[in-house]
C-alpha atoms as a PDB file:
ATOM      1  CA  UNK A   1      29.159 -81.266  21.491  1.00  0.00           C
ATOM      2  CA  UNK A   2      29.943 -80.207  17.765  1.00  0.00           C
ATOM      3  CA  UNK A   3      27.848 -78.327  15.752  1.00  0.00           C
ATOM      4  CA  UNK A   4      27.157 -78.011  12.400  1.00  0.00           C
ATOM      5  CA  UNK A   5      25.872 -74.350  10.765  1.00  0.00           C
ATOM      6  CA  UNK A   6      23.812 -74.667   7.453  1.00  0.00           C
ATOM      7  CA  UNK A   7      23.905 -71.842   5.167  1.00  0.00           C
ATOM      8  CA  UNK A   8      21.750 -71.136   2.540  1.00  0.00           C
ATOM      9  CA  UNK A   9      23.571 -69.207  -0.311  1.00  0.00           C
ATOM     10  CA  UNK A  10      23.040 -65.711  -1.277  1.00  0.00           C
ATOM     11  CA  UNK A  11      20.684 -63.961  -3.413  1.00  0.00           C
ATOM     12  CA  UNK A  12      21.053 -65.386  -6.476  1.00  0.00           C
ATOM     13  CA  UNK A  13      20.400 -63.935 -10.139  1.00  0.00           C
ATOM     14  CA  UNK A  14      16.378 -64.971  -9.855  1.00  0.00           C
ATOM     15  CA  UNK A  15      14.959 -64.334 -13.712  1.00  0.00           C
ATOM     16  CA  UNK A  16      18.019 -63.609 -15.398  1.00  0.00           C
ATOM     17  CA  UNK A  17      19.554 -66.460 -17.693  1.00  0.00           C
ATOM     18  CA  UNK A  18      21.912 -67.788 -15.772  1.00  0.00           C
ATOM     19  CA  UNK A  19      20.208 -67.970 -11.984  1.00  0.00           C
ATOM     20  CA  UNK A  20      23.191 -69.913 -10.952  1.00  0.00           C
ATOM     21  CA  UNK A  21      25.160 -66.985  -9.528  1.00  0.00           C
ATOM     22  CA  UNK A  22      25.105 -64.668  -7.122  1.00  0.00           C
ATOM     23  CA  UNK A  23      23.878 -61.076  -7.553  1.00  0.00           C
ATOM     24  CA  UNK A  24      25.486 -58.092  -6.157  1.00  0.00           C
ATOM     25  CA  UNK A  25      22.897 -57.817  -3.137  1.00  0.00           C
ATOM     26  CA  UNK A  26      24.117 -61.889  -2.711  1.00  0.00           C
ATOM     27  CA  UNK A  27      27.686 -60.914  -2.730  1.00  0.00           C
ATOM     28  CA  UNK A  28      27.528 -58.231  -0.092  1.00  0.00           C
ATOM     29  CA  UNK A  29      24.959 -61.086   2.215  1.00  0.00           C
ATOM     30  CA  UNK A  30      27.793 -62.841   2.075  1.00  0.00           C
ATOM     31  CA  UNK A  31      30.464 -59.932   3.164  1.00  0.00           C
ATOM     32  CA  UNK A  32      27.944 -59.096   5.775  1.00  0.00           C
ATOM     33  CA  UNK A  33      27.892 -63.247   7.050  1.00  0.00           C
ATOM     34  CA  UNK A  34      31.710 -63.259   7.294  1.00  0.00           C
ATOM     35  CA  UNK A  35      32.221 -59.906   9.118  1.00  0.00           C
ATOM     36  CA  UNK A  36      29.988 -61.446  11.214  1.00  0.00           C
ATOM     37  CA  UNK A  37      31.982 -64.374  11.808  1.00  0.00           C
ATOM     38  CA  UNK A  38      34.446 -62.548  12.651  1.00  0.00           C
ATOM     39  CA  UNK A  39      33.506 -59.944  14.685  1.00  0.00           C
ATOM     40  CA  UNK A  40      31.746 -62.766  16.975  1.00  0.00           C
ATOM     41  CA  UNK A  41      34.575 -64.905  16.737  1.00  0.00           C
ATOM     42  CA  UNK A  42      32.641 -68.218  15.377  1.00  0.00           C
ATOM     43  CA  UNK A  43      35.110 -70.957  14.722  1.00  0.00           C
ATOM     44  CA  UNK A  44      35.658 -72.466  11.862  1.00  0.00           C
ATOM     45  CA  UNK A  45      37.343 -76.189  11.795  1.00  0.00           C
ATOM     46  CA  UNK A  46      35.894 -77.047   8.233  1.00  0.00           C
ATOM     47  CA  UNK A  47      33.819 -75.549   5.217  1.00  0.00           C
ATOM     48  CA  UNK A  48      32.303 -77.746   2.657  1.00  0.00           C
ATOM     49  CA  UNK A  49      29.993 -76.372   0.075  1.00  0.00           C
ATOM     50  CA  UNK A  50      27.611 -77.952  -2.276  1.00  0.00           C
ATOM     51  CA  UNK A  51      29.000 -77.814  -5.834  1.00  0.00           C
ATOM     52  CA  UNK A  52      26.898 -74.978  -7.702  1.00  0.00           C
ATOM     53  CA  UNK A  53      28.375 -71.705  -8.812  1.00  0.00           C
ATOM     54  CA  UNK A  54      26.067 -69.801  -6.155  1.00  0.00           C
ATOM     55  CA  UNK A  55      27.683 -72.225  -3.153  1.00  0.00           C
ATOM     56  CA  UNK A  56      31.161 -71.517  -3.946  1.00  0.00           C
ATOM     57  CA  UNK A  57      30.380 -67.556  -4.761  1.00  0.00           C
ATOM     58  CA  UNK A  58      28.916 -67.042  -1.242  1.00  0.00           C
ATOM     59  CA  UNK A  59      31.944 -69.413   0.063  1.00  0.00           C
ATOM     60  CA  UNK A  60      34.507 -66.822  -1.320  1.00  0.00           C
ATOM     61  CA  UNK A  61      32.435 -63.795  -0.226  1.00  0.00           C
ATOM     62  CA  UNK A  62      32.179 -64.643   3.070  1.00  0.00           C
ATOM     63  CA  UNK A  63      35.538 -65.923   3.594  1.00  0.00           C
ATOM     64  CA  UNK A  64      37.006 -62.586   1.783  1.00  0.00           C
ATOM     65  CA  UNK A  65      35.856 -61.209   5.256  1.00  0.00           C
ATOM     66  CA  UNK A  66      37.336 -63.648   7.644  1.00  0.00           C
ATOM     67  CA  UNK A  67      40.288 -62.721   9.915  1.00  0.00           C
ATOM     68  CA  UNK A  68      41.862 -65.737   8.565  1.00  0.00           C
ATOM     69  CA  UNK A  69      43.539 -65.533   4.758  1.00  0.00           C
ATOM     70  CA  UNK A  70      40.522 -66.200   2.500  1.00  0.00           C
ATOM     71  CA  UNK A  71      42.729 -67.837   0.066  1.00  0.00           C
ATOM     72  CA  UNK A  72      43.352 -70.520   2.698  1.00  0.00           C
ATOM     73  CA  UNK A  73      39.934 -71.048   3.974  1.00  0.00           C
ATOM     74  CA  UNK A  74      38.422 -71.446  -0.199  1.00  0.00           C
ATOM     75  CA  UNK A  75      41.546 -73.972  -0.528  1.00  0.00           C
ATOM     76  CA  UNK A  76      40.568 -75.996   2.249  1.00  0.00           C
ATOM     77  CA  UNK A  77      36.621 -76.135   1.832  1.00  0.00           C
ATOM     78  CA  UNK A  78      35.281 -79.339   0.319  1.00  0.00           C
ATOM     79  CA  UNK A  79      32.769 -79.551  -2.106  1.00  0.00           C
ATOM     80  CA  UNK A  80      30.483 -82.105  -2.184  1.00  0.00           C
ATOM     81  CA  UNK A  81      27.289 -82.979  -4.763  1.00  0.00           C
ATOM     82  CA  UNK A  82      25.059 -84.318  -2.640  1.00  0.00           C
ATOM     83  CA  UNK A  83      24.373 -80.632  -1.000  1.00  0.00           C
ATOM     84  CA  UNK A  84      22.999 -79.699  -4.345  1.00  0.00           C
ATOM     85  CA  UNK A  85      20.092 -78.087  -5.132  1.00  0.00           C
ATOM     86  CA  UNK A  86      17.152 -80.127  -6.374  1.00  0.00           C
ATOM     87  CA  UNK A  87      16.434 -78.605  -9.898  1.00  0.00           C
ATOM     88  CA  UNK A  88      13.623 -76.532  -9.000  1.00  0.00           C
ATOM     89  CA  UNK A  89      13.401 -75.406 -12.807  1.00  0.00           C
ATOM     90  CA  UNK A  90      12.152 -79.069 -13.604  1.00  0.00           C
ATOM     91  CA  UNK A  91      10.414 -79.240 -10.453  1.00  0.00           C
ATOM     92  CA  UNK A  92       8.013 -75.837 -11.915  1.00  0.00           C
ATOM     93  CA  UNK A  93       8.289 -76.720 -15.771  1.00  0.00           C
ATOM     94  CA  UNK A  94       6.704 -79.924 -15.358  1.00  0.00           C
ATOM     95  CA  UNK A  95       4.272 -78.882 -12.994  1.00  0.00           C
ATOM     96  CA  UNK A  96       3.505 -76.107 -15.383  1.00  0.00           C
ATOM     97  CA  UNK A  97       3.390 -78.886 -18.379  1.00  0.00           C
ATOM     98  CA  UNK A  98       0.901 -81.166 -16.188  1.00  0.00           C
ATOM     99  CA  UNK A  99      -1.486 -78.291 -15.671  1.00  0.00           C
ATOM    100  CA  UNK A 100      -1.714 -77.210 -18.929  1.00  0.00           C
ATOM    101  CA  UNK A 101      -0.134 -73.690 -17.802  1.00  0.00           C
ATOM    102  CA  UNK A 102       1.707 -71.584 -20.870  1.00  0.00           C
ATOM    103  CA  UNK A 103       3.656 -69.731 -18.156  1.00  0.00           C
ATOM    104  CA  UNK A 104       4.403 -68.993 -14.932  1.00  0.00           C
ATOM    105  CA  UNK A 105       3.107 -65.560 -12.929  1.00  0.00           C
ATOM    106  CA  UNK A 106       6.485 -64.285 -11.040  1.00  0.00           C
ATOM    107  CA  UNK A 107       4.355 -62.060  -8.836  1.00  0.00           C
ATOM    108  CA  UNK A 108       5.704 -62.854  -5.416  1.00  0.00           C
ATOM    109  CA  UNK A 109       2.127 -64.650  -3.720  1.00  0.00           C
ATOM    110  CA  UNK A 110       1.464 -66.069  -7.176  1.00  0.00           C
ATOM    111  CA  UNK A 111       4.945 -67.846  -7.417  1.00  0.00           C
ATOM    112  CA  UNK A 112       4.594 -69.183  -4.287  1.00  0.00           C
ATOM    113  CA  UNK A 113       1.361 -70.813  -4.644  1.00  0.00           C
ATOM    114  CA  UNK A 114       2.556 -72.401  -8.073  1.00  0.00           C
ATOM    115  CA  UNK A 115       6.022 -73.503  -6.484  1.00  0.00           C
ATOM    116  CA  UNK A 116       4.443 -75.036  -3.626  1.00  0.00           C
ATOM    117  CA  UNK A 117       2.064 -76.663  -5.736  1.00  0.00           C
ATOM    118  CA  UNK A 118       4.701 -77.936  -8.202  1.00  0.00           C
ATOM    119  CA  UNK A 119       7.169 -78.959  -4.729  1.00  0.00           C
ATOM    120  CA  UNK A 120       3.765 -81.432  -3.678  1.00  0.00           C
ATOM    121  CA  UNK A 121       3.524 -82.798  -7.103  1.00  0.00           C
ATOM    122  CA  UNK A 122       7.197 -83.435  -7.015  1.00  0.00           C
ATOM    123  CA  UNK A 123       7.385 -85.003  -3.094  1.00  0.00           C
ATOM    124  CA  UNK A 124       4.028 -87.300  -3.686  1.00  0.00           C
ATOM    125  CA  UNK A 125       6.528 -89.877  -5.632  1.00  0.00           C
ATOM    126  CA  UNK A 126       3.278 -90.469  -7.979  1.00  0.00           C
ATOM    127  CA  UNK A 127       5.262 -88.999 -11.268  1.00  0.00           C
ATOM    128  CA  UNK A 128       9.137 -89.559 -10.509  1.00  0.00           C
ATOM    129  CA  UNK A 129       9.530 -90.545 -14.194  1.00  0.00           C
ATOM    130  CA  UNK A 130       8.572 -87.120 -14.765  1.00  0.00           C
ATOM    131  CA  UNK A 131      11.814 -85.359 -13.000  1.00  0.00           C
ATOM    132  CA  UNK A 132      15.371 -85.312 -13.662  1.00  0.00           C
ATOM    133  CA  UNK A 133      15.494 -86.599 -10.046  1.00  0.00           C
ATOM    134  CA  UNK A 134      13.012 -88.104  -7.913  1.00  0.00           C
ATOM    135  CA  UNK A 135      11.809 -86.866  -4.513  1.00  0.00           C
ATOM    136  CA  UNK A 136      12.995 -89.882  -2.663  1.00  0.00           C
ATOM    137  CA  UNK A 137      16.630 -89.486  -4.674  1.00  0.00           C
ATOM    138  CA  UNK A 138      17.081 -86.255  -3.461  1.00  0.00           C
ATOM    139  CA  UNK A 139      16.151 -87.007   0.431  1.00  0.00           C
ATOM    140  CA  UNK A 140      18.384 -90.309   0.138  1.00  0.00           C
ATOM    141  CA  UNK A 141      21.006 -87.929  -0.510  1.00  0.00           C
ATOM    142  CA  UNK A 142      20.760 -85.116   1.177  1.00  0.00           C
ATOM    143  CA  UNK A 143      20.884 -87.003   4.364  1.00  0.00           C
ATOM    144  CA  UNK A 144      23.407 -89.476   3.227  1.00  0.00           C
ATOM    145  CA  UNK A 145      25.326 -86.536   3.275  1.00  0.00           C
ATOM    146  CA  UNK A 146      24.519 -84.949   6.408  1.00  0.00           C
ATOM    147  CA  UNK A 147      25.017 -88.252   8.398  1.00  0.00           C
ATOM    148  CA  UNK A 148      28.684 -88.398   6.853  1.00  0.00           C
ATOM    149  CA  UNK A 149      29.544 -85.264   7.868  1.00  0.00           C
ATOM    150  CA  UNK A 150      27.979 -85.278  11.349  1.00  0.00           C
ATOM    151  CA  UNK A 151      29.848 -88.566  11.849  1.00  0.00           C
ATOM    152  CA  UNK A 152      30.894 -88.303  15.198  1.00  0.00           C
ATOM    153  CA  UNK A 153      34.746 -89.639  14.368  1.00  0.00           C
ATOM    154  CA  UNK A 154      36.159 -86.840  12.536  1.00  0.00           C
ATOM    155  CA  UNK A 155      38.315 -84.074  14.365  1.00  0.00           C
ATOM    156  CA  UNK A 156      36.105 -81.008  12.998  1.00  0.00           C
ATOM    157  CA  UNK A 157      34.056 -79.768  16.445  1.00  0.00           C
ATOM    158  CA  UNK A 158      32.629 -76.795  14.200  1.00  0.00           C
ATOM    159  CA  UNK A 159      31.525 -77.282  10.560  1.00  0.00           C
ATOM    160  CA  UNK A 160      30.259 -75.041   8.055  1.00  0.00           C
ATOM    161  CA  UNK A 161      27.963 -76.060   5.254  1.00  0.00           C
ATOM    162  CA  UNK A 162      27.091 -73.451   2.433  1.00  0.00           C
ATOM    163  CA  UNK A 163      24.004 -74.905   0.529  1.00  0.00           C
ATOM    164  CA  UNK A 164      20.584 -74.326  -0.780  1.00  0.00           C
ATOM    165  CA  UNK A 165      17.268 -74.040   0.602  1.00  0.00           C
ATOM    166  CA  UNK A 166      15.819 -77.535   0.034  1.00  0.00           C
ATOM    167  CA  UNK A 167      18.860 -79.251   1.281  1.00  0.00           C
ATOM    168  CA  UNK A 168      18.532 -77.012   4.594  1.00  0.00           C
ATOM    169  CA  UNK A 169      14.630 -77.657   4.856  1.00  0.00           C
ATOM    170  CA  UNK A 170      14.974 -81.341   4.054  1.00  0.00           C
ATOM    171  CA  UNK A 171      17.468 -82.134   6.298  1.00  0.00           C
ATOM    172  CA  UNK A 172      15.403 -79.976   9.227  1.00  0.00           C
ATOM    173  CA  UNK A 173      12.252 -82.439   7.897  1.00  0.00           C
ATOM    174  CA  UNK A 174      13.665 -85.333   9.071  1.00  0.00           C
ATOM    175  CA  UNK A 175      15.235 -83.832  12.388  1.00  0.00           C
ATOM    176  CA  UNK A 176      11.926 -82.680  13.364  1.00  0.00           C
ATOM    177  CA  UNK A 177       9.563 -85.435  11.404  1.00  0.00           C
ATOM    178  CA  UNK A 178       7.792 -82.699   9.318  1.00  0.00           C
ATOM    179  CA  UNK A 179       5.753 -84.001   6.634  1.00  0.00           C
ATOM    180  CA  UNK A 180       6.767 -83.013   2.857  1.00  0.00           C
ATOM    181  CA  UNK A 181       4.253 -80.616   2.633  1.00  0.00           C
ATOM    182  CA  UNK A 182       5.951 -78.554   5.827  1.00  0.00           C
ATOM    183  CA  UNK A 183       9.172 -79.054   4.350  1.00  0.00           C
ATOM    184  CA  UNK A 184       7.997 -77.244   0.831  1.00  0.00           C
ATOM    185  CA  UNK A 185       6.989 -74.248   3.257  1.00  0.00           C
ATOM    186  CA  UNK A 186      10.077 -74.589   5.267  1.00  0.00           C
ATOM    187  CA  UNK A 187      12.082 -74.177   2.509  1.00  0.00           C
ATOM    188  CA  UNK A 188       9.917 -71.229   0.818  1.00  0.00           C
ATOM    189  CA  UNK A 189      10.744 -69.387   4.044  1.00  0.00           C
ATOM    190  CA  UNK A 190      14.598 -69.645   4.307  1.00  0.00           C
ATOM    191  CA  UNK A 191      16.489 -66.374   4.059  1.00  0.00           C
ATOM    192  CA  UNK A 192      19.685 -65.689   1.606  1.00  0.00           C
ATOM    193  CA  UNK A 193      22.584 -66.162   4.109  1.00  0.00           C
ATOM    194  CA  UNK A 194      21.100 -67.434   7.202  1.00  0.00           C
ATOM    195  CA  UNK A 195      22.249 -69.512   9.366  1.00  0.00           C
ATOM    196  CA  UNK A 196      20.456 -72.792  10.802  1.00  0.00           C
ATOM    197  CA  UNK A 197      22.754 -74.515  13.264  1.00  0.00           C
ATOM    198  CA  UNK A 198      22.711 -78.305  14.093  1.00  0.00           C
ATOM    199  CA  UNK A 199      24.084 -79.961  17.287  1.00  0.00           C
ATOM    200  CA  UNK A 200      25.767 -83.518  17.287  1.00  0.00           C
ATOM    201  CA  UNK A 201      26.853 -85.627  19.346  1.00  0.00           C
ATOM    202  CA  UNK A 202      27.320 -89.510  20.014  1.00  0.00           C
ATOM    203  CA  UNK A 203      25.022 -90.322  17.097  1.00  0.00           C
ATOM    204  CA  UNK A 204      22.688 -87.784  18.586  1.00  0.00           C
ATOM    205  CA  UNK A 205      21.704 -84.607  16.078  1.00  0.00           C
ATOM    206  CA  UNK A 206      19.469 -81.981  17.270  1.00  0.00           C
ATOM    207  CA  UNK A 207      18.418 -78.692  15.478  1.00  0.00           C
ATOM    208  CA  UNK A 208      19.479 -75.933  17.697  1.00  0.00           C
ATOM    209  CA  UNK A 209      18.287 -72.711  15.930  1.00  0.00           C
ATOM    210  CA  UNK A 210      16.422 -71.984  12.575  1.00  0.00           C
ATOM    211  CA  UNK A 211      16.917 -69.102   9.846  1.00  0.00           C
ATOM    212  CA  UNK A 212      19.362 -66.813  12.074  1.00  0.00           C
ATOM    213  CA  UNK A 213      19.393 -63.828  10.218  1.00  0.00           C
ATOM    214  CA  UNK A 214      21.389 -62.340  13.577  1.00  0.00           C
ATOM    215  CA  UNK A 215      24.115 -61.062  11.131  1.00  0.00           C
ATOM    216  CA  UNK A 216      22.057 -58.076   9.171  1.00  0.00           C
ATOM    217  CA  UNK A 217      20.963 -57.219  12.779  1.00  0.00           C
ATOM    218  CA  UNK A 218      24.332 -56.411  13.657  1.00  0.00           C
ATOM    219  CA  UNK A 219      25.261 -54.690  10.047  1.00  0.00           C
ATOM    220  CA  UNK A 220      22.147 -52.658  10.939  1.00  0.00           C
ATOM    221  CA  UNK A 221      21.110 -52.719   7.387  1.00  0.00           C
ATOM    222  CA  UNK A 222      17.562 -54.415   7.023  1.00  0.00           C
ATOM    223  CA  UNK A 223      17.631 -53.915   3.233  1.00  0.00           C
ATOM    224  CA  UNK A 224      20.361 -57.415   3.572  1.00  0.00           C
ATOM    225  CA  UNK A 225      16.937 -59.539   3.886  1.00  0.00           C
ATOM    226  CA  UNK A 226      16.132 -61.775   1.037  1.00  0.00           C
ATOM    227  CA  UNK A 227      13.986 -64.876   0.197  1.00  0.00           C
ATOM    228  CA  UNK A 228      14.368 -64.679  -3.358  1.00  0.00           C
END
């Protein structure tokens, strides 16, 4: 049976200009993933990343810590668009338009009642016109995606998949027929760098395990944890 890990990228630069990039606390996730890797001697047949600056950063940090050259393993990953990130920026600005909000409280319980919020707006499909993409767009593609590359006639027995935290939690939706609403929480509650590992076989996929965060357990450093 092959298996297929999803990881969501590290901490990224949340309020700064340019969120699109890792931080230094996502950099050393990263490190602390491929140390892991090593040290528990996960195979690796293939890497493919989603395209955004944050996927490919935590990419190259965790490979920098593989036994194998990093060079190599970067050269070989794939990238592919369709394990984007939905732009959760339109996602909250229109939600924020539509409710007649001038701006959005960051305080941690606060933003997560508004992003929910704007997330069920978004997944109802009553405003697509609204959104740079639609709901439905995004779901068609994230799983177009994952049924390519758990197509049971490639060679690669152990893929990894560095993402973002609505492609992980949509693509657990429809493995476990959670409605949108559960996915918007789902994907509220993934962790920077953890792992969420898929089993396929014989057009057969099964979610085997769910937001590991096993590898800050074994770097005995607690202060690794993020959300945001």
């Amino acid at each position: 049976m092959a298996q297929l890990l999803l990881i969501r990228h590290g901490q990224a630069s949340f309020g700064s200009d340019d969120y699109d990039r890792l931080s230094t606390l996502g950099f050393a996730q990263a490190g602390t993933l491929g140390r892991w890797f090593s040290a528990c001697a996960l195979p690796v047949d293939r890497v493919v990343s989603g395209s955004m600056r944050r996927h490919r950063e935590t990419v190259e940090g965790w490979a920098r810590q593989l036994l194998e050259p990093a060079s190599d393993v970067v050269v070989a990953s794939t990238v592919d668009e369709r394990f984007d990130e939905f732009d959760h920026e339109d996602v909250l600005t229109v939600y924020q338009r539509a409710i007649g909000a001038s701006d959005i409280d960051t305080a941690p319980a606060a933003l997560q009642r508004t992003f929910l919020s704007a997330v069920t707006r978004w997944t109802s499909g009553e405003h697509d016109a609204d959104y740079v993409e639609s709901w439905r767009h995004f779901r068609e593609r994230c799983l177009d995606g994952f049924a390519s590359i758990t197509d049971d006639t490639q060679p690669a027995k152990s893929i990894v998949l560095f993402t973002s935290g609505g492609v992980i939690a949509t693509i657990c939706q429809h493995l476990m027929h959670l409605t949108d609403e559960a996915m918007g929480r789902l994907n509220w509650s993934l962790a920077n760098t953890s792992v969420t590992r898929v089993r396929f076989t014989r057009g057969r996929r099964s979610l085997d395990s769910l937001n590991c965060t096993a590898h800050f357990d074994w770097a005995r450093d607690p202060a690794l944890l993020t959300y945001r």
